[in-house]
Protein backbone atom coordinates (compact mmCIF):
# COMPACT_ATOMS: atom_id res chain seq x y z
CA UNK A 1 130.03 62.72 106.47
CA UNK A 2 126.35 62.81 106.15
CA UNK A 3 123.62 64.94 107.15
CA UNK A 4 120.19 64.20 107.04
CA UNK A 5 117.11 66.75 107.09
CA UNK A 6 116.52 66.19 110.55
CA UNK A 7 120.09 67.00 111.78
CA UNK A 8 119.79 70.74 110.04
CA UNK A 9 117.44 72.59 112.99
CA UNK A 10 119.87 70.81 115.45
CA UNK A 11 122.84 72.31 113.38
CA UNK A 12 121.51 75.49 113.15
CA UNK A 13 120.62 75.91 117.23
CA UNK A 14 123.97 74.29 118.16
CA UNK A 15 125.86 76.98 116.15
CA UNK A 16 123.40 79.92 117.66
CA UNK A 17 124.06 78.65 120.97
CA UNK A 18 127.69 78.50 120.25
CA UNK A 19 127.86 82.36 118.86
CA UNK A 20 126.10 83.36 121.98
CA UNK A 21 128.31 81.57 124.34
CA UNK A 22 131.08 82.86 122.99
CA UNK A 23 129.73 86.98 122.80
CA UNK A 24 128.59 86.35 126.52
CA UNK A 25 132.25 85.29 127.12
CA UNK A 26 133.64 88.11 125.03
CA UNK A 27 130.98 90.50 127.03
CA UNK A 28 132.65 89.37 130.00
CA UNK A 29 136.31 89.82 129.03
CA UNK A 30 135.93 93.08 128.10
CA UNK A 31 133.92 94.60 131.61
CA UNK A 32 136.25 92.82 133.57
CA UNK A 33 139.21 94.63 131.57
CA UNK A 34 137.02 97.70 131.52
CA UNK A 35 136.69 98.25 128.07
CA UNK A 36 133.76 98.79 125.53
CA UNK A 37 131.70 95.59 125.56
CA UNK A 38 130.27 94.10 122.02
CA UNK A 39 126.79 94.54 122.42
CA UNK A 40 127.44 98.66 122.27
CA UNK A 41 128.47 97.98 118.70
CA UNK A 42 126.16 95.71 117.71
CA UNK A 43 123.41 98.39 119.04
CA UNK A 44 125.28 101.12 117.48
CA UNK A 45 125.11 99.09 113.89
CA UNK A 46 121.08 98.34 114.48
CA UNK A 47 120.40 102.52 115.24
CA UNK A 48 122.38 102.84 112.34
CA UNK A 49 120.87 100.25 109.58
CA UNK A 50 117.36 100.00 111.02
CA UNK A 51 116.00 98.46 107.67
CA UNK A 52 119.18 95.89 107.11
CA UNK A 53 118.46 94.60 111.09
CA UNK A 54 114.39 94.34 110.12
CA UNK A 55 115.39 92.05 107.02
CA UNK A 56 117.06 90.04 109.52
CA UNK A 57 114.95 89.81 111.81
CA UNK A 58 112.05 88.67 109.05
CA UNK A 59 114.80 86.43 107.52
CA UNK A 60 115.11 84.62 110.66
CA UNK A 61 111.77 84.83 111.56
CA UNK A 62 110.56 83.21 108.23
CA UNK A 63 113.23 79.80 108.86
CA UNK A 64 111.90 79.51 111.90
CA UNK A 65 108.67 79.38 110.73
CA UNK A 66 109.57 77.10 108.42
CA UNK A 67 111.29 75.00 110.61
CA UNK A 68 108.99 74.91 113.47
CA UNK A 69 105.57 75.27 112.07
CA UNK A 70 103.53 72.02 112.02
């Protein structure tokens, strides 16, 4: 199996799609089994490691860039 440089982006948004599919699904298990959805812990992480979530956020800003910029 081969991959060529154009089939990375499409990688990389098919497997971001994918993880947010599958949190919306997991969001929906849990307040229809009333229980403590994943996005509270995800915001409880970010108030807790503001400067590791800003890294992120430049890391991912920065390949998009990179990506996308003509």
């Amino acid at each position: 199996m081969q991959i060529n440089p154009g089939a990375v982006p499409s990688l990389i948004a098919t497997v971001f799609v994918g993880v947010i599919f599958l949190m919306m699904v997991s969001e929906t298990i849990a307040l229809g089994r009333d229980q403590d959805p994943i996005t509270n812990l995800v915001r409880s992480v970010v108030r807790a490691y503001p400067g590791v979530s800003y890294v992120v956020a430049v890391i991912i800003g920065m390949l998009l860039g990179h990506l996308f910029w003509p």
